[in-house]
N, C-alpha and C. Protein backbone atom coordinates (compact mmCIF):
# COMPACT_ATOMS: atom_id res chain seq x y z
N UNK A 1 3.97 58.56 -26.68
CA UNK A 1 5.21 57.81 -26.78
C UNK A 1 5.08 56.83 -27.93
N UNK A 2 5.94 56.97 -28.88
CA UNK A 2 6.13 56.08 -29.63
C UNK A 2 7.41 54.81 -29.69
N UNK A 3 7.29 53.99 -29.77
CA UNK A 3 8.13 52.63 -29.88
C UNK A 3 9.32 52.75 -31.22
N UNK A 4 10.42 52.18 -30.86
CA UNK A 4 11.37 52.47 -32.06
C UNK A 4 10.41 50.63 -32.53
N UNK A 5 12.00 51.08 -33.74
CA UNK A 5 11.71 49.60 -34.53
C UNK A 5 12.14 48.66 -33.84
N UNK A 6 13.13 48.90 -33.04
CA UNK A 6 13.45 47.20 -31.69
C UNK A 6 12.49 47.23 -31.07
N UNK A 7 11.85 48.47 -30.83
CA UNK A 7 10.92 48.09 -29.54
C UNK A 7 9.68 47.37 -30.33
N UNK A 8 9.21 48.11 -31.23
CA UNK A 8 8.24 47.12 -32.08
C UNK A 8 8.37 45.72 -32.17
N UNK A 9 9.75 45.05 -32.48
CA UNK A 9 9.85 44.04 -32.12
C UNK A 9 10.50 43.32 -30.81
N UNK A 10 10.73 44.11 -30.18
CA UNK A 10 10.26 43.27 -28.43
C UNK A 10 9.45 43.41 -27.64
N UNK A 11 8.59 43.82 -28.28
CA UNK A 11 7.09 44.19 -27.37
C UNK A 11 6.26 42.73 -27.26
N UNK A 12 6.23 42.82 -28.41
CA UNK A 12 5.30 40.86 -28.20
C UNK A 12 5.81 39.62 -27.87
N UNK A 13 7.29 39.78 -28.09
CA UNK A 13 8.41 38.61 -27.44
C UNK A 13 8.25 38.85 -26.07
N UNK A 14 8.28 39.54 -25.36
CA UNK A 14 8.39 40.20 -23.93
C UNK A 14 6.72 39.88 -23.61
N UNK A 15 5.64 40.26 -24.35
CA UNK A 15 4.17 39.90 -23.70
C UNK A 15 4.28 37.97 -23.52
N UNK A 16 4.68 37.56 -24.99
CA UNK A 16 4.80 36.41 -24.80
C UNK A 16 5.65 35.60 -23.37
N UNK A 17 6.98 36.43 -23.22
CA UNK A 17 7.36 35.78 -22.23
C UNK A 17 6.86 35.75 -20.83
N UNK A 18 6.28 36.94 -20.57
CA UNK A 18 5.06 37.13 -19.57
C UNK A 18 4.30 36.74 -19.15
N UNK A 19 3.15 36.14 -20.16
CA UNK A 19 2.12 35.16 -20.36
C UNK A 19 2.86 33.62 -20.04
N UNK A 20 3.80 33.52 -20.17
CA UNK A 20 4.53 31.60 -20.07
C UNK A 20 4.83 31.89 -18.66
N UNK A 21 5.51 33.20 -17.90
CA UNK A 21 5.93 33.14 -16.98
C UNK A 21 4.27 33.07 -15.48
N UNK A 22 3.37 33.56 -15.93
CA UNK A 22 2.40 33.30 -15.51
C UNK A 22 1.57 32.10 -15.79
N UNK A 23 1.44 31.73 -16.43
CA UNK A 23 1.15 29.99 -16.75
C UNK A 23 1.76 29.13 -16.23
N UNK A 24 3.19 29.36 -16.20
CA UNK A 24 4.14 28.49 -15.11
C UNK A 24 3.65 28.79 -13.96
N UNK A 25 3.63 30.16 -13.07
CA UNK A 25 3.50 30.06 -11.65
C UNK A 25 1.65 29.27 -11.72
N UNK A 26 0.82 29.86 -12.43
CA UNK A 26 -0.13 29.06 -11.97
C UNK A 26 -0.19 27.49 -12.07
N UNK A 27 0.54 26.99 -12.77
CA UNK A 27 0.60 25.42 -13.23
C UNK A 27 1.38 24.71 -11.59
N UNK A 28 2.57 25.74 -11.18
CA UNK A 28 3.11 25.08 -9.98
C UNK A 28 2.01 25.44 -8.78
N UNK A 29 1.56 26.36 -8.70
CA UNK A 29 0.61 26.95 -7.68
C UNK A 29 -0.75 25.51 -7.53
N UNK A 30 -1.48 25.00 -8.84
CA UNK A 30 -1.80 23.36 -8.69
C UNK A 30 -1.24 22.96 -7.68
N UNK A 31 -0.11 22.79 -8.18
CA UNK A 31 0.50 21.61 -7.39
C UNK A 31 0.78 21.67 -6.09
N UNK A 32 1.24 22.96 -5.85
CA UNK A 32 1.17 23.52 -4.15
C UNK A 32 -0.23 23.13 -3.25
N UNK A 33 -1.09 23.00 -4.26
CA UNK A 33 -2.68 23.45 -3.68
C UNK A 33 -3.26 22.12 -3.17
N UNK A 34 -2.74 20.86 -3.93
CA UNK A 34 -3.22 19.74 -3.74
C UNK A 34 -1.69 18.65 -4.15
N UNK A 35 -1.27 17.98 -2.58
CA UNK A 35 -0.39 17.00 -2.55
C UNK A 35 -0.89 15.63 -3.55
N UNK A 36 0.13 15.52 -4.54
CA UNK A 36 0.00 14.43 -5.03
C UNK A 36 1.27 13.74 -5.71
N UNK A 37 1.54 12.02 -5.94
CA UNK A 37 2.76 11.76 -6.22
C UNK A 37 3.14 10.56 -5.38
N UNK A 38 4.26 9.75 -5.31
CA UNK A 38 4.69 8.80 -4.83
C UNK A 38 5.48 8.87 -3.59
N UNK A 39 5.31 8.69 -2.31
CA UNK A 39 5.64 8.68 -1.02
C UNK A 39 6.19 7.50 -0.42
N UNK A 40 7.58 7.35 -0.50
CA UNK A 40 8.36 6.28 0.22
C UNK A 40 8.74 6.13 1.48
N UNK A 41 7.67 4.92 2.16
CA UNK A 41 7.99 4.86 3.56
C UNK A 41 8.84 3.91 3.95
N UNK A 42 9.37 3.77 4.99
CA UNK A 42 10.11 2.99 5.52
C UNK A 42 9.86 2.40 7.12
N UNK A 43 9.67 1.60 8.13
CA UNK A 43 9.53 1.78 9.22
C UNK A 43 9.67 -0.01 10.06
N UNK A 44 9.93 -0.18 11.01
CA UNK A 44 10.80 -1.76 11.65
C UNK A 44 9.37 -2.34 11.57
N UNK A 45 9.32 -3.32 11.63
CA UNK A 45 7.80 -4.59 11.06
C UNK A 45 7.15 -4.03 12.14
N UNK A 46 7.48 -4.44 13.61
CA UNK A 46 6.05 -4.58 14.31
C UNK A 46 5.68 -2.95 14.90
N UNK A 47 6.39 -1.79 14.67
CA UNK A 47 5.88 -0.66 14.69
C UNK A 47 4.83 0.02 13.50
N UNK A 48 5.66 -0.38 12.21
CA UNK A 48 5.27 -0.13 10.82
C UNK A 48 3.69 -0.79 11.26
N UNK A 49 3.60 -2.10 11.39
CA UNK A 49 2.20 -2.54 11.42
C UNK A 49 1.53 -1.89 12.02
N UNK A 50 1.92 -2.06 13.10
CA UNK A 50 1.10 -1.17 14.60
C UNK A 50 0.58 0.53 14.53
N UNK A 51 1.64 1.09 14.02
CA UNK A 51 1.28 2.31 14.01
C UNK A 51 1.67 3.33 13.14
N UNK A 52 2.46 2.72 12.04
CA UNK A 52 2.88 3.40 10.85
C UNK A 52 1.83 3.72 9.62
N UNK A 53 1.03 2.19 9.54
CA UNK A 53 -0.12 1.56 8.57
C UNK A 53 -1.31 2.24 8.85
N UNK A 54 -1.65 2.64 10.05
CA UNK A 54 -2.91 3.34 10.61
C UNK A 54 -2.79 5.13 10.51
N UNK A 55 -1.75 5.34 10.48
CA UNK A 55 -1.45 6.51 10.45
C UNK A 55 -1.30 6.85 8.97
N UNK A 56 -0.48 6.13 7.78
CA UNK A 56 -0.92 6.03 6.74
C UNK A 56 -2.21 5.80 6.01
N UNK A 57 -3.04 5.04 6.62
CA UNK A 57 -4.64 4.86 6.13
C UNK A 57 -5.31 6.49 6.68
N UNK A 58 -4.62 7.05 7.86
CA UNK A 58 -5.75 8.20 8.27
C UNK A 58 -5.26 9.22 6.83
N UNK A 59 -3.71 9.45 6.60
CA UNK A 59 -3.54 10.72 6.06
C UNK A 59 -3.80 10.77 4.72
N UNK A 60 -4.38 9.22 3.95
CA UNK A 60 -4.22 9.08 2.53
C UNK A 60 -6.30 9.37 2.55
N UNK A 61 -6.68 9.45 3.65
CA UNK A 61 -8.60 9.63 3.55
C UNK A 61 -8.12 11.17 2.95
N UNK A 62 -6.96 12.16 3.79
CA UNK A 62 -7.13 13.53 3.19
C UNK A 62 -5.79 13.78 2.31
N UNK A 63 -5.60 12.90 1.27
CA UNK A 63 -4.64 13.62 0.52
C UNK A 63 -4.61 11.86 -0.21
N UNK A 64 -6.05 11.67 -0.86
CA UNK A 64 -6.32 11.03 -1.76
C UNK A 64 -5.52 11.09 -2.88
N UNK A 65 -4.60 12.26 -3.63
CA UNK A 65 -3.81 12.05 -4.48
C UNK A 65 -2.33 11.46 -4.40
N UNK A 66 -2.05 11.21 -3.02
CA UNK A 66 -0.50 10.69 -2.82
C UNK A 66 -0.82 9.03 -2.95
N UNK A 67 0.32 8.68 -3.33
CA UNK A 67 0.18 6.79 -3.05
C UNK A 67 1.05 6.87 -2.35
N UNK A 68 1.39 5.77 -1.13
CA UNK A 68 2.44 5.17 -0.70
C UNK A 68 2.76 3.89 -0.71
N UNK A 69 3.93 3.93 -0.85
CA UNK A 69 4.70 2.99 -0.74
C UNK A 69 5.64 2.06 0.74
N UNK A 70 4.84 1.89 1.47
CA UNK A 70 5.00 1.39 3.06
C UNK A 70 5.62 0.16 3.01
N UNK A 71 7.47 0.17 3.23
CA UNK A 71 8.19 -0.90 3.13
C UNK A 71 8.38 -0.91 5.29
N UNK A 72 8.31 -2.38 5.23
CA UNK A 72 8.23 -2.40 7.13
C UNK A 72 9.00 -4.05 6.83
N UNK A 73 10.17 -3.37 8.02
CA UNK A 73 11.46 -4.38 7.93
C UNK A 73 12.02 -4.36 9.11
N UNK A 74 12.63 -5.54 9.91
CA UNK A 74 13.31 -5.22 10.67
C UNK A 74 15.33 -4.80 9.99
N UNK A 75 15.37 -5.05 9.05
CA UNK A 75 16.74 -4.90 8.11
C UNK A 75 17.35 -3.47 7.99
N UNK A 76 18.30 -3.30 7.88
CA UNK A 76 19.07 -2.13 7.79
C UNK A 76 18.99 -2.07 6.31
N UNK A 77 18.27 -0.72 5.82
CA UNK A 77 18.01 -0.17 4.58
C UNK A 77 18.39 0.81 4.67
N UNK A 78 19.14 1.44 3.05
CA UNK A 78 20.36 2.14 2.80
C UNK A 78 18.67 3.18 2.13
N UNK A 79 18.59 4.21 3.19
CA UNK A 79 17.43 5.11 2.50
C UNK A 79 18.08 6.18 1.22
N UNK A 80 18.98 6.21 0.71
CA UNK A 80 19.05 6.77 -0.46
C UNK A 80 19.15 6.24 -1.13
N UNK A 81 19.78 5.08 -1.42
CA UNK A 81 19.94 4.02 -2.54
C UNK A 81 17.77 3.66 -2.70
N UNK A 82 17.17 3.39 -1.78
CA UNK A 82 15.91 3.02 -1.92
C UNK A 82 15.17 4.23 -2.13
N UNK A 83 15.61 5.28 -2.04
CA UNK A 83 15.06 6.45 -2.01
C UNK A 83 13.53 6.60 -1.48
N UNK A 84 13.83 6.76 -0.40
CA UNK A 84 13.22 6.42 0.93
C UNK A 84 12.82 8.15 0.84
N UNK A 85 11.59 8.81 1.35
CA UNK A 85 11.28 9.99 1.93
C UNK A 85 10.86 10.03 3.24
N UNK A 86 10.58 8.98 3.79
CA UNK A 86 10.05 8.90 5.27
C UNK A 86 10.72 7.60 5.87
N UNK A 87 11.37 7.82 6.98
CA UNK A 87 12.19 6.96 7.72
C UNK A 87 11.93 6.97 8.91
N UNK A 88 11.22 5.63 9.69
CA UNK A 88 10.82 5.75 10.98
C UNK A 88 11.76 4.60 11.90
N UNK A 89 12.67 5.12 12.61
CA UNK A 89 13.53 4.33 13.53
C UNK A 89 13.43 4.28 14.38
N UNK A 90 14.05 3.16 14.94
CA UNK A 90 14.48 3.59 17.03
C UNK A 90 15.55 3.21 17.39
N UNK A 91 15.98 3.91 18.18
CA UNK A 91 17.81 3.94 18.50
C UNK A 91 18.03 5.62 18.35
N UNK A 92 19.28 5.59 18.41
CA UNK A 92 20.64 6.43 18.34
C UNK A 92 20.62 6.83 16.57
N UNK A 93 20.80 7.99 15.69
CA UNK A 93 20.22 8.23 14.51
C UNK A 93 22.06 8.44 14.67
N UNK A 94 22.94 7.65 13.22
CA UNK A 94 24.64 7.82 13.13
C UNK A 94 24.27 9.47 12.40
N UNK A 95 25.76 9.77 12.37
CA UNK A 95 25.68 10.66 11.88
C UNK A 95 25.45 11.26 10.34
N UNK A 96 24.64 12.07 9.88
CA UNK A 96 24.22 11.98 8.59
C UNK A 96 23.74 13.34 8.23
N UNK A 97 23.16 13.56 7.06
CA UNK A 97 22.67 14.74 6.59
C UNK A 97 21.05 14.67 6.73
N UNK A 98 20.35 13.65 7.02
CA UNK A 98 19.51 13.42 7.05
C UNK A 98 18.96 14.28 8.53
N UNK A 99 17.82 14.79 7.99
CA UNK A 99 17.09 15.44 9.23
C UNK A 99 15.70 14.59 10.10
N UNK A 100 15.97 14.37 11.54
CA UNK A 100 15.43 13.57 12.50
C UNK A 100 14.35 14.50 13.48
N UNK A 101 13.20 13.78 13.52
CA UNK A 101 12.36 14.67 14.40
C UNK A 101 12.10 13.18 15.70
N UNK A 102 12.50 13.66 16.76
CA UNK A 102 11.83 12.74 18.03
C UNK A 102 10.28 12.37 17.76
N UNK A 103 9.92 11.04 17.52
CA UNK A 103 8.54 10.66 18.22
C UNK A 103 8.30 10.65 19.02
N UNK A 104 8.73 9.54 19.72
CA UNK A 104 8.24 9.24 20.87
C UNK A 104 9.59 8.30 21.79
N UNK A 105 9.40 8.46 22.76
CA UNK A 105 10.98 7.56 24.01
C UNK A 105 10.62 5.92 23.52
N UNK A 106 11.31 5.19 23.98
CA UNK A 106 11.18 3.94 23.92
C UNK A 106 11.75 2.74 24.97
N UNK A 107 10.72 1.93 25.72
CA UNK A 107 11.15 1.65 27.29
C UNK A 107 11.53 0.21 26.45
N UNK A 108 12.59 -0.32 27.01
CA UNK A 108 13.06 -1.91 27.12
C UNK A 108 12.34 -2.63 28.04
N UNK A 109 12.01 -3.90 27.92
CA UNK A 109 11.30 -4.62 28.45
C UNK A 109 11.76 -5.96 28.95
N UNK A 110 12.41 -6.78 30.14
CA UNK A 110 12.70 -7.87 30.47
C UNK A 110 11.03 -8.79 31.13
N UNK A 111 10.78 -9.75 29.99
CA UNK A 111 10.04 -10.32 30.93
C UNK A 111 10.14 -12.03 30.68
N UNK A 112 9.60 -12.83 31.86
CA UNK A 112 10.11 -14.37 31.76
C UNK A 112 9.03 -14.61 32.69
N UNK A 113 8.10 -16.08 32.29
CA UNK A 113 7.05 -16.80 32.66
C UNK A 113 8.10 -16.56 34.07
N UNK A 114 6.37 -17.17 34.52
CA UNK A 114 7.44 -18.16 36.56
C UNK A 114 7.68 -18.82 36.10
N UNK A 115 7.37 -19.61 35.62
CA UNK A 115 7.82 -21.51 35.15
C UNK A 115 8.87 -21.46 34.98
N UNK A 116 9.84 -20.20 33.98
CA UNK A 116 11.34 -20.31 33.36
C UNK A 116 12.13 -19.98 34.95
N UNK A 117 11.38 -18.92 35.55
CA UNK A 117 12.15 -18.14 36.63
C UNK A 117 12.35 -19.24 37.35
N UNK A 118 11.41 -20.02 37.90
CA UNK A 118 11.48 -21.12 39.00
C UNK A 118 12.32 -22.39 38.23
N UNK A 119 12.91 -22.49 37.08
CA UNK A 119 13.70 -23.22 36.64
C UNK A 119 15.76 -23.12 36.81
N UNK A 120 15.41 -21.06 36.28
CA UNK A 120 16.51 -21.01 36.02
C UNK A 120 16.89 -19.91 36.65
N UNK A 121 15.95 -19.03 37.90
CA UNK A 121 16.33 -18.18 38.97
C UNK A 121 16.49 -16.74 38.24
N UNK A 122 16.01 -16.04 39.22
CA UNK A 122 15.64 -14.34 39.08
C UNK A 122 17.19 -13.75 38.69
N UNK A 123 17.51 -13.21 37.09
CA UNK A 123 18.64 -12.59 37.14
C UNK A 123 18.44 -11.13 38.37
N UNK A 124 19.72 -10.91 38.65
CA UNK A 124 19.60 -9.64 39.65
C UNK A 124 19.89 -8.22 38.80
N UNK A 125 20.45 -8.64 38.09
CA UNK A 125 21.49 -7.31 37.19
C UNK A 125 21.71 -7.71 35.78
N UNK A 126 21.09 -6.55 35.02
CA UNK A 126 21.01 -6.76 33.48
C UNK A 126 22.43 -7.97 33.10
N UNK A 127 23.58 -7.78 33.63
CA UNK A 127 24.87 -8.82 32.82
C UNK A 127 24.21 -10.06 33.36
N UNK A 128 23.31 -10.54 34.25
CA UNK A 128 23.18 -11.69 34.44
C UNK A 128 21.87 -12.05 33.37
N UNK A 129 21.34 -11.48 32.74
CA UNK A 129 21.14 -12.08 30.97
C UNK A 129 21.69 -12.59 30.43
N UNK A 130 22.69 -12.59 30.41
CA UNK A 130 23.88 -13.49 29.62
C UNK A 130 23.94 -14.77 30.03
N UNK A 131 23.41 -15.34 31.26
CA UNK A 131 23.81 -16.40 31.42
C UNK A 131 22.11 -16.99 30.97
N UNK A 132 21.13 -16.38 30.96
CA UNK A 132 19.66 -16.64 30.66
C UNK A 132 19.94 -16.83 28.98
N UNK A 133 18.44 -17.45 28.79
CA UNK A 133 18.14 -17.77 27.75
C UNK A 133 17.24 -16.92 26.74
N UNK A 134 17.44 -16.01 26.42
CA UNK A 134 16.95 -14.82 25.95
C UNK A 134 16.49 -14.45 24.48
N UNK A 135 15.35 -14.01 24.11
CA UNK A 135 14.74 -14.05 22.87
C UNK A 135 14.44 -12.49 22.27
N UNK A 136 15.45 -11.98 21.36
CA UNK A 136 15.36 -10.42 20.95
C UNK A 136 13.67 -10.13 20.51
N UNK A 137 13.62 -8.89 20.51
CA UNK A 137 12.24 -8.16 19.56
C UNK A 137 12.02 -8.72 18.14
N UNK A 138 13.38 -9.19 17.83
CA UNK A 138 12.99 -9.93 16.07
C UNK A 138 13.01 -11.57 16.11
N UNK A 139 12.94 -11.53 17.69
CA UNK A 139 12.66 -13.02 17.64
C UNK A 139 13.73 -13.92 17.44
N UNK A 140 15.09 -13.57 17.03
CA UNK A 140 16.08 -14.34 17.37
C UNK A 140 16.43 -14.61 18.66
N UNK A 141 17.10 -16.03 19.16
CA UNK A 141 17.46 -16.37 20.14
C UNK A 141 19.26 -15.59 20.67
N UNK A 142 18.93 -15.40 21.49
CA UNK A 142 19.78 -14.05 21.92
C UNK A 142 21.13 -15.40 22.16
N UNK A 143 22.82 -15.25 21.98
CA UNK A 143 23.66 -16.09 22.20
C UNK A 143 23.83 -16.28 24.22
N UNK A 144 24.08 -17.14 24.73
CA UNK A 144 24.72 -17.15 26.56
C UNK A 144 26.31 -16.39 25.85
N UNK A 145 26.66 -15.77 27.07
CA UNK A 145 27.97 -15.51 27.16
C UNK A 145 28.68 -16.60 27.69
């Protein structure tokens, strides 16, 4: 078999493009092979501390090439404007495009010294909080109704 004169000249344009197209897959195939790059976390202060930070120190011993970036807030942050890749909440997730995996449940907690109780008497029923003196998870003083 012999080659015309086009083919003579698309024979080595065509090896060439071959050779780039294999240099590319191996150049991305790197990158597949070993995670590396900038990782934006997000997560509420006293969880982020507790168990966001430890869990970040275990996964960066095996994937020494990622950095993160571990922002821990109790504040409502707009994760695309911050361009956020990891978002750790609790509550009700609004509706969004964003994809949510369950951690873990999360129990509410009422608790009050005796000293306050024997001052200001055992509420019976969550609405009788309202008339107590009550201090949220972020530490603000909760309003009386």
């Amino acid at each position: 078999v012999i080659l015309t004169d086009a083919g003579e000249r698309f024979l080595p344009r065509a090896r060439n493009i071959l050779a780039e197209l294999a240099d590319g897959k191996s150049a991305v195939q790197e990158l597949d092979s070993e995670p590396r790059g900038l990782l934006m976390v997000t997560a509420p202060a006293a969880f982020g501390r507790l168990h966001v930070a430890p869990a970040i120190a275990a996964f960066l011993q095996r994937h020494p090439l990622i950095e993160v970036d571990l922002h821990v807030s109790d504040d409502v942050v707009d994760l695309s404007a911050r361009r956020v890749d990891v978002a750790v909440r609790a509550g009700v997730l609004p509706a969004s495009d964003l994809v949510a995996t369950r951690l873990a449940g999360m129990q509410r907690l009422v608790t009050a010294s005796p000293a306050y109780l024997e001052r200001h008497g055992w509420p019976q029923q969550p609405e009788d909080l309202l008339q107590h003196q009550c201090l949220t998870v972020n530490g603000r003083v909760a309003p009386r109704g």
